[in-house]
C-alpha atoms as a PDB file:
ATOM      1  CA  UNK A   1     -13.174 -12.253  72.665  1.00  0.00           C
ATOM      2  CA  UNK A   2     -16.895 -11.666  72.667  1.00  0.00           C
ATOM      3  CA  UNK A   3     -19.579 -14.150  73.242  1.00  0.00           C
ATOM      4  CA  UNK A   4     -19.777 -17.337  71.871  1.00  0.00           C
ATOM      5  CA  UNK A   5     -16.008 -16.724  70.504  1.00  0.00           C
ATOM      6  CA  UNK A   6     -17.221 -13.795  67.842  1.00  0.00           C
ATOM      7  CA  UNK A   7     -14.491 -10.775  68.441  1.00  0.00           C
ATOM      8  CA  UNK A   8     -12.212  -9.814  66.284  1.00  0.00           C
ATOM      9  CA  UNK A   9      -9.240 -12.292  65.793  1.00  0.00           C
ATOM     10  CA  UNK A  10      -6.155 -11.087  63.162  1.00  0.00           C
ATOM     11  CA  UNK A  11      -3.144 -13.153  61.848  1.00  0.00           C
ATOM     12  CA  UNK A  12      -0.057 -11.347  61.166  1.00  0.00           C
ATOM     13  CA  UNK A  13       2.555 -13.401  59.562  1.00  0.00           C
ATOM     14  CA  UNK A  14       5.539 -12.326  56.776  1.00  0.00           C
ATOM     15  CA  UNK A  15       4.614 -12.850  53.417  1.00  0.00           C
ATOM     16  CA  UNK A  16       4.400 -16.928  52.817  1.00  0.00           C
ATOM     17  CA  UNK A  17       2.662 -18.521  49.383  1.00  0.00           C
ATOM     18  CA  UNK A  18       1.935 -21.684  51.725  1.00  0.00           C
ATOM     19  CA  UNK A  19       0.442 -19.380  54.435  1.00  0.00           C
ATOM     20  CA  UNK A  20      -1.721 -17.877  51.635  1.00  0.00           C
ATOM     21  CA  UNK A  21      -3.121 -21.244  50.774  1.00  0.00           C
ATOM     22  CA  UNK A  22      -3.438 -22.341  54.379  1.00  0.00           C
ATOM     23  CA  UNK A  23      -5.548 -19.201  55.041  1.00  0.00           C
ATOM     24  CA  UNK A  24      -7.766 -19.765  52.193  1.00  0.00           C
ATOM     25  CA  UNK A  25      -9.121 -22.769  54.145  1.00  0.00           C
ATOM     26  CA  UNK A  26      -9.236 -21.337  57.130  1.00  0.00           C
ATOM     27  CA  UNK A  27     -11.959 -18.259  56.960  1.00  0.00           C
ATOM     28  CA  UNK A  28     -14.730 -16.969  59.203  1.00  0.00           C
ATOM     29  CA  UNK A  29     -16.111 -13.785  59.414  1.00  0.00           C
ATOM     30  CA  UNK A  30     -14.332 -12.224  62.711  1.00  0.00           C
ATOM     31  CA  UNK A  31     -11.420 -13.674  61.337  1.00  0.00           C
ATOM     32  CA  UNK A  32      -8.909 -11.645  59.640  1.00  0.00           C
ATOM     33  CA  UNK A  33      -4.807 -12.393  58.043  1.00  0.00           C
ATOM     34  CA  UNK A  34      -2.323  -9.951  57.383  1.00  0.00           C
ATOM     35  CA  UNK A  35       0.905  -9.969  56.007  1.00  0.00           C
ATOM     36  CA  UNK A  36       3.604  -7.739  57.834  1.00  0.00           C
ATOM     37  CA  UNK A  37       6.180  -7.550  60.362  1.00  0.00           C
ATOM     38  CA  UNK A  38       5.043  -7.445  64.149  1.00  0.00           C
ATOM     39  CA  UNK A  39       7.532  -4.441  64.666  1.00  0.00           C
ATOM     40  CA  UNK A  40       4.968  -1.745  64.034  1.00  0.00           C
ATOM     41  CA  UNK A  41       1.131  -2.518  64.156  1.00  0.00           C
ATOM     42  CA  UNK A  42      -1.391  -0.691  62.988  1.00  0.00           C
ATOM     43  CA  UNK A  43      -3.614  -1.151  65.644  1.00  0.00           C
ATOM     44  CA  UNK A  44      -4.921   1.425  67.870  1.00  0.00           C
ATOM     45  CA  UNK A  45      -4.118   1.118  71.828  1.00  0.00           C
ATOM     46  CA  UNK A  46      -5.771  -1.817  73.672  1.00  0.00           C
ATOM     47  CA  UNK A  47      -7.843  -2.643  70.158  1.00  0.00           C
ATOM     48  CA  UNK A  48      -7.230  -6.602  71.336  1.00  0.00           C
ATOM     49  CA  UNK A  49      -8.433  -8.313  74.556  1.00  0.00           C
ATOM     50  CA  UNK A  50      -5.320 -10.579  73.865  1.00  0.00           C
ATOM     51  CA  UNK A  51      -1.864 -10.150  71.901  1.00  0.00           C
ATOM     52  CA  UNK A  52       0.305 -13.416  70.790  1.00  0.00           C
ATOM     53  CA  UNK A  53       3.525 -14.278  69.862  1.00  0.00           C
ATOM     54  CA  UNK A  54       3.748 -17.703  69.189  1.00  0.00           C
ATOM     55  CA  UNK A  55       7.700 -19.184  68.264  1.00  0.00           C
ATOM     56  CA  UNK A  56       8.145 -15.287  66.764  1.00  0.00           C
ATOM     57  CA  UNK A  57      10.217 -12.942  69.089  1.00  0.00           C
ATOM     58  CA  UNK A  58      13.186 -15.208  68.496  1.00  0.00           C
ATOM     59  CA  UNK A  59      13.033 -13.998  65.103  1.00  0.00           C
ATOM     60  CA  UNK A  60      12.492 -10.331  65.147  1.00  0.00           C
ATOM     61  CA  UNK A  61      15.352  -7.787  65.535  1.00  0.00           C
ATOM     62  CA  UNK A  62      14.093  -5.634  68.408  1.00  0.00           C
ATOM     63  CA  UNK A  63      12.226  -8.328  70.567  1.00  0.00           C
ATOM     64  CA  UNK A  64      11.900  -4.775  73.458  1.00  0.00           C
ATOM     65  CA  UNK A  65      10.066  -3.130  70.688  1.00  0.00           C
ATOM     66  CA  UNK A  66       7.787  -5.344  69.347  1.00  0.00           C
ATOM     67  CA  UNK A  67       6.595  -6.480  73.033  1.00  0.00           C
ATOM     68  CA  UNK A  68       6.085  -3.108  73.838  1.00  0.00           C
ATOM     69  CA  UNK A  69       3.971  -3.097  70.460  1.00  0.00           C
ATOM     70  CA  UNK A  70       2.087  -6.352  71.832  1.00  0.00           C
ATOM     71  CA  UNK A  71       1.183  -4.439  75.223  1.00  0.00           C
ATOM     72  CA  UNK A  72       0.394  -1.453  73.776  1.00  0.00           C
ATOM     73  CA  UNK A  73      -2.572  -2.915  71.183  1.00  0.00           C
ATOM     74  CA  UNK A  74      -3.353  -5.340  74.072  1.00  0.00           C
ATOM     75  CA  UNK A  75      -5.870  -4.632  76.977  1.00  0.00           C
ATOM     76  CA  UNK A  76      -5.923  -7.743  79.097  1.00  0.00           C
ATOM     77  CA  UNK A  77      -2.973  -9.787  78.567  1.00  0.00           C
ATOM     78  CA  UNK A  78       0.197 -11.178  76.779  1.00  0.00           C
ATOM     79  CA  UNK A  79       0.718 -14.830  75.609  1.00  0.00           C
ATOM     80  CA  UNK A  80       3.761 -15.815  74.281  1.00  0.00           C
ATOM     81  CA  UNK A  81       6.650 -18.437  74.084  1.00  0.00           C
ATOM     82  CA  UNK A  82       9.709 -18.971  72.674  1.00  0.00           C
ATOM     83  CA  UNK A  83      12.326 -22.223  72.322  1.00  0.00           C
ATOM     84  CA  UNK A  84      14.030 -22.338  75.701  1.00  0.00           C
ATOM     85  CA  UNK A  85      18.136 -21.742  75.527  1.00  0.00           C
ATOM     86  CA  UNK A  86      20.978 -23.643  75.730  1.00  0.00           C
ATOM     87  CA  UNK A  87      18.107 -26.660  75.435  1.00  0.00           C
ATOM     88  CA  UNK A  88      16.985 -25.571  72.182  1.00  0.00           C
ATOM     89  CA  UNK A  89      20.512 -25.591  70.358  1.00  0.00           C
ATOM     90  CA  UNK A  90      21.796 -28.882  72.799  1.00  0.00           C
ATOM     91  CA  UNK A  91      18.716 -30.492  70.979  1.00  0.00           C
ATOM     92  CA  UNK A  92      19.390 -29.610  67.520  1.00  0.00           C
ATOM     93  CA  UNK A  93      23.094 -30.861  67.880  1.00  0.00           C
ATOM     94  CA  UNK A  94      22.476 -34.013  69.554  1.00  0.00           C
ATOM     95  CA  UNK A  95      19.969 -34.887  66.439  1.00  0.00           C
ATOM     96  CA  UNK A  96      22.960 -33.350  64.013  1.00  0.00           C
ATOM     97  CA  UNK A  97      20.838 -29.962  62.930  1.00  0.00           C
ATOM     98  CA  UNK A  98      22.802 -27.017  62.518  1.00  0.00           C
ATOM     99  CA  UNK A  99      25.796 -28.235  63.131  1.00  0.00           C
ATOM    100  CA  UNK A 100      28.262 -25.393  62.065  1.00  0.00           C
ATOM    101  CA  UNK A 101      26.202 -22.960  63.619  1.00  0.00           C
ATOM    102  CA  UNK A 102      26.672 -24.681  66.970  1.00  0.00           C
ATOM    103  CA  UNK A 103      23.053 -25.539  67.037  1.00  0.00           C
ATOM    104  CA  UNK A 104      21.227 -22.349  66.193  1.00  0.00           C
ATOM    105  CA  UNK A 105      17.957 -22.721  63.853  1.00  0.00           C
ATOM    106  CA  UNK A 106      18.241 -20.261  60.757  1.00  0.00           C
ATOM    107  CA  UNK A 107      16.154 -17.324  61.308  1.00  0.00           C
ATOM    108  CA  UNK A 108      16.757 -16.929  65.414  1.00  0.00           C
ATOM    109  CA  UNK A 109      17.911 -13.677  66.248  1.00  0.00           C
ATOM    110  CA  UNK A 110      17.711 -13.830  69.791  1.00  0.00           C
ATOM    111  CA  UNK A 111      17.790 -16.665  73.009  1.00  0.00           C
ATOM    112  CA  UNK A 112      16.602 -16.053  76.533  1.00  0.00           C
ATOM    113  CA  UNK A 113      17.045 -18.787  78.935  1.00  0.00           C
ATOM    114  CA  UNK A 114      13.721 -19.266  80.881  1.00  0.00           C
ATOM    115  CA  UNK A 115      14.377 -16.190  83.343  1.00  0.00           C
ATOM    116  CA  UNK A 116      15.653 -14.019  80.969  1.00  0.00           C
ATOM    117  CA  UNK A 117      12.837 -14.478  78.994  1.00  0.00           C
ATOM    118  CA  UNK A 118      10.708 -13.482  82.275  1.00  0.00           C
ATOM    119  CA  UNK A 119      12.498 -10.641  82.864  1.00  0.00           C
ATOM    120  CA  UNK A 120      12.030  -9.319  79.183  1.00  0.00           C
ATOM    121  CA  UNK A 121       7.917  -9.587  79.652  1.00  0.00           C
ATOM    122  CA  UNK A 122       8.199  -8.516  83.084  1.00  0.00           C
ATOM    123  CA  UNK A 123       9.115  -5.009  81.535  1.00  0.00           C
ATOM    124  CA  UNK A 124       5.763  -5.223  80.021  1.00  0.00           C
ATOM    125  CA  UNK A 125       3.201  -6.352  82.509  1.00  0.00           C
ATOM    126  CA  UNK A 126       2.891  -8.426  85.480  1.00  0.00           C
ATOM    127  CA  UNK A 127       4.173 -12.394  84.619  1.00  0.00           C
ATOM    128  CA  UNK A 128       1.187 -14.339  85.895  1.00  0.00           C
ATOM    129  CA  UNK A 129       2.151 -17.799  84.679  1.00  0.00           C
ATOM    130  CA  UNK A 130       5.416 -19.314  83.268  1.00  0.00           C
ATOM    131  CA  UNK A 131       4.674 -22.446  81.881  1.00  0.00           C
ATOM    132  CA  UNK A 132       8.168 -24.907  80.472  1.00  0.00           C
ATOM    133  CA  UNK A 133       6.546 -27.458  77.779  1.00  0.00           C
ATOM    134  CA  UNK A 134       9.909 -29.365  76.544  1.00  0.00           C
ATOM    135  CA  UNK A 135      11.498 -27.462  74.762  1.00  0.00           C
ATOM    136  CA  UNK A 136       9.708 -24.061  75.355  1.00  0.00           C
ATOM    137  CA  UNK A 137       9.475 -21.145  77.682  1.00  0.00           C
ATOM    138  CA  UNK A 138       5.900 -20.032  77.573  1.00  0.00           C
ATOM    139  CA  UNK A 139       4.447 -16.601  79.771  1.00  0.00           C
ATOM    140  CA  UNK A 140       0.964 -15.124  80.467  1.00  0.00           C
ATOM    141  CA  UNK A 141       1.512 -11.362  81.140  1.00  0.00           C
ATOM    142  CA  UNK A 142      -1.466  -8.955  82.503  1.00  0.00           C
ATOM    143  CA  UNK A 143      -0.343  -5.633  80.666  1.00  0.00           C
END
């Protein structure tokens, strides 16, 4: 980010008429939404002081390839977090979500307990803080 907060900042998110509306009301000029997977970015190398994955690589297919995507368009760091396992599905079933699926929310691909998780970003950078806000495993990763 430049001074005063005025760098670039860009959204990626699948395609979503709610996310549409929500973006409509949230505009300023260095800020910028995109619809498309986070597989492939068409960003050049280190374009972004910064690259985020918010509750996403439990949802993508290649979670390998779309960190090294992250740390590729990234220049200073990594932030990311995902729901921490067996926690995440032991919660839904004790609050009877997801039953038949043992606890597993639709739409997650993948679970890392807290050091696997580490160990996946470590691949990528240098873990500089691992942070565990119930119920999530959350990393900071120089690149």
């Amino acid at each position: 980010m430049g001074a005063a907060g005025d760098g670039r900042v860009v959204g990626i998110d699948l395609d979503d008429p709610q996310l549409h509306e929500e973006w409509k009301g949230r505009q300023c000029p260095n800020l910028e939404y995109m619809v498309m997977k986070a597989e492939n970015l068409p960003f050049a190398d280190k374009e972004f002081d910064v690259a985020t994955a918010i509750e996403v690589l439990e949802h993508v297919p290649d979670p390998e390839h779309t960190v090294s995507e992250m740390a590729r368009v990234a220049s200073g760091h990594l932030l990311v977090s995902v729901p921490r396992e067996p926690l995440w599905r032991g919660l839904n079933m004790a609050r009877g979500a997801y039953l038949k699926d043992l606890g597993n929310t639709p739409g997650h691909l993948n679970h890392w307990s807290r050091k696997a998780f580490v160990e996946l970003l470590g691949r990528h950078g240098e873990v500089e803080e691992v942070r565990s806000p119930f119920p999530w495993t959350m990393l900071l990763v120089r690149v």
